[in-house]
PDB file of N, CA and C in Angstrom:
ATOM      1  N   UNK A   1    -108.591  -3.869 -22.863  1.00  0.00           N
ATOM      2  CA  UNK A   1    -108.265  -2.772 -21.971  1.00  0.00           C
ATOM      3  C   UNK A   1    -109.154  -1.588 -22.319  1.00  0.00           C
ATOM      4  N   UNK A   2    -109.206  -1.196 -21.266  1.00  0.00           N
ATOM      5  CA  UNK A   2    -110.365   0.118 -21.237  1.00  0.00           C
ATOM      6  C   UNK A   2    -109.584   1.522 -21.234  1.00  0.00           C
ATOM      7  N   UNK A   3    -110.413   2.949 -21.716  1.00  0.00           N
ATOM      8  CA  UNK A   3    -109.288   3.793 -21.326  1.00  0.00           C
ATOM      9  C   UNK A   3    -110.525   5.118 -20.589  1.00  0.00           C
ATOM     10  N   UNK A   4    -109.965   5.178 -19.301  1.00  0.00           N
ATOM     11  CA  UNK A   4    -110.670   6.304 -18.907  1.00  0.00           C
ATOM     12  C   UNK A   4    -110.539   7.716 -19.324  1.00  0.00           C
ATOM     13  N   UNK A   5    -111.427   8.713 -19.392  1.00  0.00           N
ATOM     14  CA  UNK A   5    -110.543   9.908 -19.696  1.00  0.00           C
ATOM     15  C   UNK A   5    -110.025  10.169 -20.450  1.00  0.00           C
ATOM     16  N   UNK A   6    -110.578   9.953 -21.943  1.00  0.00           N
ATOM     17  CA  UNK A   6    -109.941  10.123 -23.125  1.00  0.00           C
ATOM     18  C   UNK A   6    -110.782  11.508 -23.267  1.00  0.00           C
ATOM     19  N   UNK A   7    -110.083  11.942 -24.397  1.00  0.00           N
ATOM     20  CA  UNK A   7    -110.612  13.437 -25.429  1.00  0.00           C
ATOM     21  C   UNK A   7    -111.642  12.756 -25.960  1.00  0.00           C
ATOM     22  N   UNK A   8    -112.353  13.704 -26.499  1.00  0.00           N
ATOM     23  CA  UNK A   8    -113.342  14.018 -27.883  1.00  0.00           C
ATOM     24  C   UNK A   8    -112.712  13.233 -28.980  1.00  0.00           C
ATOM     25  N   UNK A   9    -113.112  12.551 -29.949  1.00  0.00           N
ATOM     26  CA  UNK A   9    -112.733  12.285 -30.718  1.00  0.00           C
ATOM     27  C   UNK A   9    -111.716  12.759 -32.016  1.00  0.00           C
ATOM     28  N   UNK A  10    -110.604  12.402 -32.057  1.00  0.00           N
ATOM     29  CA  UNK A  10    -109.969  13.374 -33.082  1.00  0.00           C
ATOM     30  C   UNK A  10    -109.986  12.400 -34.350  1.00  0.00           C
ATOM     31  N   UNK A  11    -110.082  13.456 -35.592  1.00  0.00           N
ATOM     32  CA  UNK A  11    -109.547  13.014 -37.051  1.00  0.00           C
ATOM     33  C   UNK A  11    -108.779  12.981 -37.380  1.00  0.00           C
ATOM     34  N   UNK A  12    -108.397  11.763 -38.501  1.00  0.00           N
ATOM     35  CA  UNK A  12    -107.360  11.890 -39.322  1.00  0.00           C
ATOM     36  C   UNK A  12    -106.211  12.908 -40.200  1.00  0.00           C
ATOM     37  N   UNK A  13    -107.145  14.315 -40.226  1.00  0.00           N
ATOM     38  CA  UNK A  13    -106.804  15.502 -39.970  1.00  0.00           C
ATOM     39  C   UNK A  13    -106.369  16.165 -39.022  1.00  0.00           C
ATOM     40  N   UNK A  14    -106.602  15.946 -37.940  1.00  0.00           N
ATOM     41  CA  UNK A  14    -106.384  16.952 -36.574  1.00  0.00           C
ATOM     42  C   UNK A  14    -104.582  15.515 -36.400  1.00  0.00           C
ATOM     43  N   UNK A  15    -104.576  14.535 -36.724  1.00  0.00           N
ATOM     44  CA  UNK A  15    -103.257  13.996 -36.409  1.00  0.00           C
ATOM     45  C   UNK A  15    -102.233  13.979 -37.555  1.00  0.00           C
ATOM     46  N   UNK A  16    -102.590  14.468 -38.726  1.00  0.00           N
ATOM     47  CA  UNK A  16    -101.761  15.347 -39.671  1.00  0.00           C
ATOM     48  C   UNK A  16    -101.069  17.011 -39.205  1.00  0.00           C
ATOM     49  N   UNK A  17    -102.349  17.403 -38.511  1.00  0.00           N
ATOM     50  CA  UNK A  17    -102.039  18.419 -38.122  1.00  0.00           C
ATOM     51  C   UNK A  17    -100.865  18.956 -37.254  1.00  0.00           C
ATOM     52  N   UNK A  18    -100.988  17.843 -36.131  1.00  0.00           N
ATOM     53  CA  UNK A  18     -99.857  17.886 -35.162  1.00  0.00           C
ATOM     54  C   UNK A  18     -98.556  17.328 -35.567  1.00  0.00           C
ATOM     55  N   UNK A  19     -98.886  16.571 -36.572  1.00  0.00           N
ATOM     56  CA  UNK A  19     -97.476  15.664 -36.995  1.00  0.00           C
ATOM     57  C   UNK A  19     -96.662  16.852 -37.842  1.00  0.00           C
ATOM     58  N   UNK A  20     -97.531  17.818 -38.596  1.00  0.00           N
ATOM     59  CA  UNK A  20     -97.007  18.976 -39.314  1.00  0.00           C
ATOM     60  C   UNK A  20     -96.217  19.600 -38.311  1.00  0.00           C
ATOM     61  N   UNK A  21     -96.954  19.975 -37.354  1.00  0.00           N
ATOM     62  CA  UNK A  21     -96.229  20.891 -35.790  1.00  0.00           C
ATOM     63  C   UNK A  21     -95.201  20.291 -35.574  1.00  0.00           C
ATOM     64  N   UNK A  22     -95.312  19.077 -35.138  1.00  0.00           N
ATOM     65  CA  UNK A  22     -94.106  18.231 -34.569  1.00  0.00           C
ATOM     66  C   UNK A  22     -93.070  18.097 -35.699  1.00  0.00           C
ATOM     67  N   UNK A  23     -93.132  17.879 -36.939  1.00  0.00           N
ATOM     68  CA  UNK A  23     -92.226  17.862 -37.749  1.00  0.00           C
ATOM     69  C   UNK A  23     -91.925  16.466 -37.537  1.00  0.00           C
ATOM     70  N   UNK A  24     -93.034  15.596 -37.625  1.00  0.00           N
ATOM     71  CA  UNK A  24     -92.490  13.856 -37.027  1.00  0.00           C
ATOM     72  C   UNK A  24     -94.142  13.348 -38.307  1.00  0.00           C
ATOM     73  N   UNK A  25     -93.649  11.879 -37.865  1.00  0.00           N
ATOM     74  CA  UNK A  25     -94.645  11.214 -38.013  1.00  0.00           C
ATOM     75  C   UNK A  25     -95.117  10.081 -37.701  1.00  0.00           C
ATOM     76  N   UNK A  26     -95.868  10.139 -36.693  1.00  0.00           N
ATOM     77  CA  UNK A  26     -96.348   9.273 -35.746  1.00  0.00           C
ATOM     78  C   UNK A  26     -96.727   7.920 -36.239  1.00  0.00           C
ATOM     79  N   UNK A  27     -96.251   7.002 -35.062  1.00  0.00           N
ATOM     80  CA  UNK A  27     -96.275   5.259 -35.451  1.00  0.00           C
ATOM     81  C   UNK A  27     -97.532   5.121 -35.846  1.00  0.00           C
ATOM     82  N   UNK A  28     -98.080   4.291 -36.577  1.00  0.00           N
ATOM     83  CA  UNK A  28     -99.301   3.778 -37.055  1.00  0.00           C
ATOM     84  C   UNK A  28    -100.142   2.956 -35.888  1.00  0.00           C
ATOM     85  N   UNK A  29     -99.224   2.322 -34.879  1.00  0.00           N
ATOM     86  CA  UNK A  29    -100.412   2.314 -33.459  1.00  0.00           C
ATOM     87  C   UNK A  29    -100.529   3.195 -33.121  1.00  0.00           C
ATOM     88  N   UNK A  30     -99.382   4.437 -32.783  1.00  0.00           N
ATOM     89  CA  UNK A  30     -99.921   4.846 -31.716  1.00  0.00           C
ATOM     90  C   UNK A  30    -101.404   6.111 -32.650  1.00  0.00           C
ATOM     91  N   UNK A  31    -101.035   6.316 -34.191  1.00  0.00           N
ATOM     92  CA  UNK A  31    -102.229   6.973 -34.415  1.00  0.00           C
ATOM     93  C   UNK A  31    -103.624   6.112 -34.805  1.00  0.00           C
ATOM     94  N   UNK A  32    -103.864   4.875 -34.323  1.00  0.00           N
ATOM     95  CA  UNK A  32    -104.513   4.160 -34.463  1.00  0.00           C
ATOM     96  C   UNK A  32    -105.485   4.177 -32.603  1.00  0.00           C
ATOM     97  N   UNK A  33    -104.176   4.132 -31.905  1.00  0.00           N
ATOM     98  CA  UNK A  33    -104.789   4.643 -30.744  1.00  0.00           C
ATOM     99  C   UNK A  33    -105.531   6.213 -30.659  1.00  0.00           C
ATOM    100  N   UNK A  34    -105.182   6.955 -31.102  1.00  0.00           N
ATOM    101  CA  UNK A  34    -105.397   8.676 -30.992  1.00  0.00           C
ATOM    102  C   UNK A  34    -106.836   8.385 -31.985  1.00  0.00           C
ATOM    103  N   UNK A  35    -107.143   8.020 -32.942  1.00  0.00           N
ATOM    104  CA  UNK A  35    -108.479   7.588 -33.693  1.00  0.00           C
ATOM    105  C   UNK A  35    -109.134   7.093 -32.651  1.00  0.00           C
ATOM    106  N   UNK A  36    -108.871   5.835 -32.252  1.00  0.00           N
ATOM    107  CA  UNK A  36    -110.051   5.272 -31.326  1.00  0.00           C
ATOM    108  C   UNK A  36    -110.566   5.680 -29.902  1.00  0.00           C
ATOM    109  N   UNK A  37    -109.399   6.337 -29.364  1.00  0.00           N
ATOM    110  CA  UNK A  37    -109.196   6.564 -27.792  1.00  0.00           C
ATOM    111  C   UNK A  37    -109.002   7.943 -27.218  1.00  0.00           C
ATOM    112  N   UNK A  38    -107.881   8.524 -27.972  1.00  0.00           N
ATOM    113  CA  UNK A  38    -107.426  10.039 -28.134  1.00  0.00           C
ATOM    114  C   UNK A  38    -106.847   9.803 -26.689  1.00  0.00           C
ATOM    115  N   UNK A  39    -106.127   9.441 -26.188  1.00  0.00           N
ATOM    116  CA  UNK A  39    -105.548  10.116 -25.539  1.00  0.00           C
ATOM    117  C   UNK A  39    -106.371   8.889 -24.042  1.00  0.00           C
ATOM    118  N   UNK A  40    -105.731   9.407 -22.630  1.00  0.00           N
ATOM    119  CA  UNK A  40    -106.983   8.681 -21.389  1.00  0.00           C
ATOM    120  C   UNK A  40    -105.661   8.195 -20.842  1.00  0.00           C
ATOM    121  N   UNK A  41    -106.553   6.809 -19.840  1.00  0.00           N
ATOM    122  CA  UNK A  41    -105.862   6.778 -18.828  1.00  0.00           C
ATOM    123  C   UNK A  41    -106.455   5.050 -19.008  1.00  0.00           C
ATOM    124  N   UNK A  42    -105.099   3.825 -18.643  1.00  0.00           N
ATOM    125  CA  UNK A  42    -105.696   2.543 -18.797  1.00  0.00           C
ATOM    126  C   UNK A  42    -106.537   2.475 -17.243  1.00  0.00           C
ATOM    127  N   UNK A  43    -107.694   1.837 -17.514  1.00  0.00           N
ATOM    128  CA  UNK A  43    -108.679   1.110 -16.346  1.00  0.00           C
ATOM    129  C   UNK A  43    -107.547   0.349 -15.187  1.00  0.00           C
ATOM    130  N   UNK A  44    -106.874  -0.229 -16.177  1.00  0.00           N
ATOM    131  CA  UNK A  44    -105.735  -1.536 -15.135  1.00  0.00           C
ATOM    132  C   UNK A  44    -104.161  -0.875 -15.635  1.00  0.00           C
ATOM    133  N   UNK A  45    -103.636   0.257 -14.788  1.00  0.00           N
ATOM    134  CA  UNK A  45    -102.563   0.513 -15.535  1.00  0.00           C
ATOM    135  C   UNK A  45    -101.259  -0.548 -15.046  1.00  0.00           C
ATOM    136  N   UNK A  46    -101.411  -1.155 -14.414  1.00  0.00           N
ATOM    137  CA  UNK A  46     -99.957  -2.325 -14.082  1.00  0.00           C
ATOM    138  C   UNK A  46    -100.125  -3.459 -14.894  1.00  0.00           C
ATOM    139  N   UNK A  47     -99.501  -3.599 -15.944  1.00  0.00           N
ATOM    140  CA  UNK A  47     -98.966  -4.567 -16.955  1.00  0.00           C
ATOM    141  C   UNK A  47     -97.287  -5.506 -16.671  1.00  0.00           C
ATOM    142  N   UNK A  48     -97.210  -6.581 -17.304  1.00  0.00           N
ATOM    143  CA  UNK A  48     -96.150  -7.146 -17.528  1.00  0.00           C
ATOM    144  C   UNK A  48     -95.550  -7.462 -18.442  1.00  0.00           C
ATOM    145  N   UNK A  49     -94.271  -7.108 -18.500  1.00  0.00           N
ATOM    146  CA  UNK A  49     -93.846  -6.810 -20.098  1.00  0.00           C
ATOM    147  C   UNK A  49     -92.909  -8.179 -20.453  1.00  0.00           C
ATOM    148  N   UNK A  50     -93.882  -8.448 -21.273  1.00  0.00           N
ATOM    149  CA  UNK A  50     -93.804 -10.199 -21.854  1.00  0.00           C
ATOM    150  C   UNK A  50     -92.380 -10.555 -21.560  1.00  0.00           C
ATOM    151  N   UNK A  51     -91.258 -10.057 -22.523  1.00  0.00           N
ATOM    152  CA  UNK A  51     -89.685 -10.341 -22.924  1.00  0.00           C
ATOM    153  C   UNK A  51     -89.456 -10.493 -21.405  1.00  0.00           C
ATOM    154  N   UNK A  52     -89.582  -9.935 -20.175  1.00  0.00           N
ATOM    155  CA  UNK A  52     -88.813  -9.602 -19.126  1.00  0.00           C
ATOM    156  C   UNK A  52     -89.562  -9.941 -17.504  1.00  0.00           C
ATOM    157  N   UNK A  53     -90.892 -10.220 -18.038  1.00  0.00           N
ATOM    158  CA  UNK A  53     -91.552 -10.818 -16.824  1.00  0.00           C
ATOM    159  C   UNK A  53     -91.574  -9.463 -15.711  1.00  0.00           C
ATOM    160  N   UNK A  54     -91.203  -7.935 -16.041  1.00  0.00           N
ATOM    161  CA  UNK A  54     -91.487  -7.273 -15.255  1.00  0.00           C
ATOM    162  C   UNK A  54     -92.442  -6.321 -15.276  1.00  0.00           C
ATOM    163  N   UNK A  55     -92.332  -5.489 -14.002  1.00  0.00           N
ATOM    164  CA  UNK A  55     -94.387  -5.179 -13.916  1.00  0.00           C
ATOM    165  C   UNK A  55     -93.639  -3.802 -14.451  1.00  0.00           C
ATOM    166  N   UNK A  56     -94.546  -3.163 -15.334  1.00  0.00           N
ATOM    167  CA  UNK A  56     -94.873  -1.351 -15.341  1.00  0.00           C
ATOM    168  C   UNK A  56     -96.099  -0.479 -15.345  1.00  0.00           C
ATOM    169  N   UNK A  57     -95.977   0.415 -15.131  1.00  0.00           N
ATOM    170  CA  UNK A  57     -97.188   1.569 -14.882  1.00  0.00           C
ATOM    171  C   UNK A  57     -97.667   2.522 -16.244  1.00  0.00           C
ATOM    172  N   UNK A  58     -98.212   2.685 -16.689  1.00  0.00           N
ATOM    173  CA  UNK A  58     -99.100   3.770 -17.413  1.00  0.00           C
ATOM    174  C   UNK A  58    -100.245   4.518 -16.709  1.00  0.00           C
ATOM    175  N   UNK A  59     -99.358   6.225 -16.626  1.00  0.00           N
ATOM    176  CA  UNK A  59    -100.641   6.700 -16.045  1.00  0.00           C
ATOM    177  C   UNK A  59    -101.456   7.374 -17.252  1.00  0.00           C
ATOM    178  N   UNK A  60    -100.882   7.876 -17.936  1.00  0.00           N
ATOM    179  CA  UNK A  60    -101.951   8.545 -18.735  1.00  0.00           C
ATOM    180  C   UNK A  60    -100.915   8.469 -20.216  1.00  0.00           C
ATOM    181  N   UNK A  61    -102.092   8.926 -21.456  1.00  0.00           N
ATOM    182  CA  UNK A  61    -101.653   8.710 -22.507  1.00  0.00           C
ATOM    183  C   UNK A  61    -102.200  10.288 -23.240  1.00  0.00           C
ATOM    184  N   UNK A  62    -101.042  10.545 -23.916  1.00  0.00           N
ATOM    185  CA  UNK A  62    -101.030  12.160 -24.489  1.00  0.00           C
ATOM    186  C   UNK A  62    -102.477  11.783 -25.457  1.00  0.00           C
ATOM    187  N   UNK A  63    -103.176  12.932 -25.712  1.00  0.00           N
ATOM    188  CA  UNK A  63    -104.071  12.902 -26.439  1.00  0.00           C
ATOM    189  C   UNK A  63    -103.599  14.521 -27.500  1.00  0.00           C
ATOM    190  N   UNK A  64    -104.366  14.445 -28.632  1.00  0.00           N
ATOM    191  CA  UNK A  64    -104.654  15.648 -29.622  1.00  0.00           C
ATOM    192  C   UNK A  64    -105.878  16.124 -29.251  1.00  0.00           C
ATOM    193  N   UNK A  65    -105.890  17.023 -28.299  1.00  0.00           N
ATOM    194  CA  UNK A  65    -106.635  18.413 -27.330  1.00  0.00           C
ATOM    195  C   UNK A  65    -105.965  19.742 -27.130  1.00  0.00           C
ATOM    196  N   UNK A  66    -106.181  21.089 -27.646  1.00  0.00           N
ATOM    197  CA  UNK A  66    -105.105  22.354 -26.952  1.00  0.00           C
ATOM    198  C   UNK A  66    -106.234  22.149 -25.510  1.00  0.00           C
ATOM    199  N   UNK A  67    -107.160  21.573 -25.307  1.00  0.00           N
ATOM    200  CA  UNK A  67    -108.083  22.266 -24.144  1.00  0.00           C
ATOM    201  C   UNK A  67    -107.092  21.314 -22.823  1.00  0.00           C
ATOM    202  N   UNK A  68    -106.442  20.195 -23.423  1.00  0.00           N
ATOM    203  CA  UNK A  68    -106.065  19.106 -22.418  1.00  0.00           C
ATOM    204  C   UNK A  68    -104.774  19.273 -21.673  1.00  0.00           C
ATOM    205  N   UNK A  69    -104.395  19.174 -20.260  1.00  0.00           N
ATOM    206  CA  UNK A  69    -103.176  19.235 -19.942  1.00  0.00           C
ATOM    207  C   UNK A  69    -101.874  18.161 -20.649  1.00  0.00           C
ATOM    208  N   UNK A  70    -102.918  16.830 -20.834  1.00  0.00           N
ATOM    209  CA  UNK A  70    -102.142  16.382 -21.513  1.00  0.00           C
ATOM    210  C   UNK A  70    -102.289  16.076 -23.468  1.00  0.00           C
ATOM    211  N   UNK A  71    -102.475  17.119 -23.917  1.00  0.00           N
ATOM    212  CA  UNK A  71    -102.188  17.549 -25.172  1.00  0.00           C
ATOM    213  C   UNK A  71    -100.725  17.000 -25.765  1.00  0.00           C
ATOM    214  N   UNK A  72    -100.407  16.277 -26.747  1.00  0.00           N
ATOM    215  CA  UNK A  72     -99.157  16.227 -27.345  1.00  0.00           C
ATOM    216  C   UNK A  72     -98.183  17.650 -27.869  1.00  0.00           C
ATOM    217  N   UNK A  73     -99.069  18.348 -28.003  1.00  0.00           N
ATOM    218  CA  UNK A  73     -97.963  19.137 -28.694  1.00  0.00           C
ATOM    219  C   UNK A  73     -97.701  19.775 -27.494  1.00  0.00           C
ATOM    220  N   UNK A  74     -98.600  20.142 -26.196  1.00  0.00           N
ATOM    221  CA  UNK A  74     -97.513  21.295 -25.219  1.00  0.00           C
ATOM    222  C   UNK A  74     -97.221  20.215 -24.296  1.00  0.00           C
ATOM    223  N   UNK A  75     -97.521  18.504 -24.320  1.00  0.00           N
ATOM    224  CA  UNK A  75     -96.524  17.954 -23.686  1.00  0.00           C
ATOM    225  C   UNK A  75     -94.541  17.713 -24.525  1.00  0.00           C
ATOM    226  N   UNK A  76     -94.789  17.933 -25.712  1.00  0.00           N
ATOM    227  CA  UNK A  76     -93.433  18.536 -26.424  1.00  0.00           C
ATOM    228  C   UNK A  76     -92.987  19.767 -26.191  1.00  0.00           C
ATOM    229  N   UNK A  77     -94.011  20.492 -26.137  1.00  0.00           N
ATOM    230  CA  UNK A  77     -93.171  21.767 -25.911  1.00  0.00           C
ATOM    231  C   UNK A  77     -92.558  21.815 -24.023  1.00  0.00           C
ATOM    232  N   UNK A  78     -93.042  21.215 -23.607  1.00  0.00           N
ATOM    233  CA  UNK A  78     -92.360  21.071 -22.258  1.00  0.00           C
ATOM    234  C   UNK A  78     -91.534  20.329 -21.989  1.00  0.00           C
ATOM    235  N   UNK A  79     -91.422  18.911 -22.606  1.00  0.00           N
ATOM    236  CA  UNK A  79     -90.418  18.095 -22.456  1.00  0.00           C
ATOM    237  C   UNK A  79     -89.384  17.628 -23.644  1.00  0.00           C
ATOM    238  N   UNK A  80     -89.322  18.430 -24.584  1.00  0.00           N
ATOM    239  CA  UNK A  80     -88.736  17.796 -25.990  1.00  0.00           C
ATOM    240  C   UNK A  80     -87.241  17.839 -25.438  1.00  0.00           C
ATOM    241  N   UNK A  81     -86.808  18.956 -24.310  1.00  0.00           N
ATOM    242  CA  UNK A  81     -84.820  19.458 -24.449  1.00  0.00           C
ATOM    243  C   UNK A  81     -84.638  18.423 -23.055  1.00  0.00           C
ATOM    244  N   UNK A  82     -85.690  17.290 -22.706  1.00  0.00           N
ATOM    245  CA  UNK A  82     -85.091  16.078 -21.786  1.00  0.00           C
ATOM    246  C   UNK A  82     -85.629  14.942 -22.610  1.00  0.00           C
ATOM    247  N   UNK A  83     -86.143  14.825 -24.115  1.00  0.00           N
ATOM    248  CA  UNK A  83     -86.120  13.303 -24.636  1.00  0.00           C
ATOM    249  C   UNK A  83     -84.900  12.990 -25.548  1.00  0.00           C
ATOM    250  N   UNK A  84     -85.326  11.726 -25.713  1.00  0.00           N
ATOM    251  CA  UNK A  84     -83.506  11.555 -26.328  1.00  0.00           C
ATOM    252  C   UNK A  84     -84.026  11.788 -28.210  1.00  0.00           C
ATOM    253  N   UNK A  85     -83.305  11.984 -29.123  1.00  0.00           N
ATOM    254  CA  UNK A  85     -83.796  12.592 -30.521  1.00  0.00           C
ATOM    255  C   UNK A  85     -84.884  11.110 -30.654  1.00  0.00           C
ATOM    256  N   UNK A  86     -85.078  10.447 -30.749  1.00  0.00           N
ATOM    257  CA  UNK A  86     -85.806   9.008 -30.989  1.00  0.00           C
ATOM    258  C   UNK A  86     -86.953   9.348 -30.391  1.00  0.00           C
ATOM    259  N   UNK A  87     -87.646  10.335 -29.478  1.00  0.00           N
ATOM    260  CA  UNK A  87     -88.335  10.473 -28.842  1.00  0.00           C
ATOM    261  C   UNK A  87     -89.264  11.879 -29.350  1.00  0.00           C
ATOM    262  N   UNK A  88     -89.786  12.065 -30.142  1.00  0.00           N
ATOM    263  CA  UNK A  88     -90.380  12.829 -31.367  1.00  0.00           C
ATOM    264  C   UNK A  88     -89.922  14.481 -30.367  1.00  0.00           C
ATOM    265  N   UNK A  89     -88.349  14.303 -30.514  1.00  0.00           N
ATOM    266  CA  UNK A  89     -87.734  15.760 -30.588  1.00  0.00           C
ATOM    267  C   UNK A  89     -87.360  16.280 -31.255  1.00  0.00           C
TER     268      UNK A  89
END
């Protein structure tokens, strides 16, 4: 899978950084994704999710950018008081 529209490359530092902000600490894919990808949009976003044989969508994936709308930390600061606590609130 391809990812359109990713950030600049971020470091291993810059995702310490945010995890400090967030007061969390992010899954080891998904900061494995943020290293390679930072953030974007899948080429083919309709997948099927193995267990259940049903289709879902991915439009875009938060990246570590302040320049980006979709930035992790002010997509938390906008949505943290509608995720459930499991959901790095």
């Amino acid at each position: 899978m391809m990812f359109l529209g990713s950030s600049s490359p971020v470091s291993e530092e810059g995702i310490i950084a945010v995890e400090r902000a967030l007061g969390v600490t992010l899954p080891p894919g998904y900061r494995g994704f943020l290293l390679k990808h930072n953030g974007g949009h899948p080429d083919k976003p309709v997948f099927t999710v193995a267990e259940t044989g049903a289709f879902g969508v991915i439009q875009n994936l938060f990246c570590v950018n302040a320049d980006s709308r979709d930035d992790l930390i002010k997509a938390h600061k906008r949505y943290h008081a509608r995720l459930p606590k499991s959901v790095l609130s």
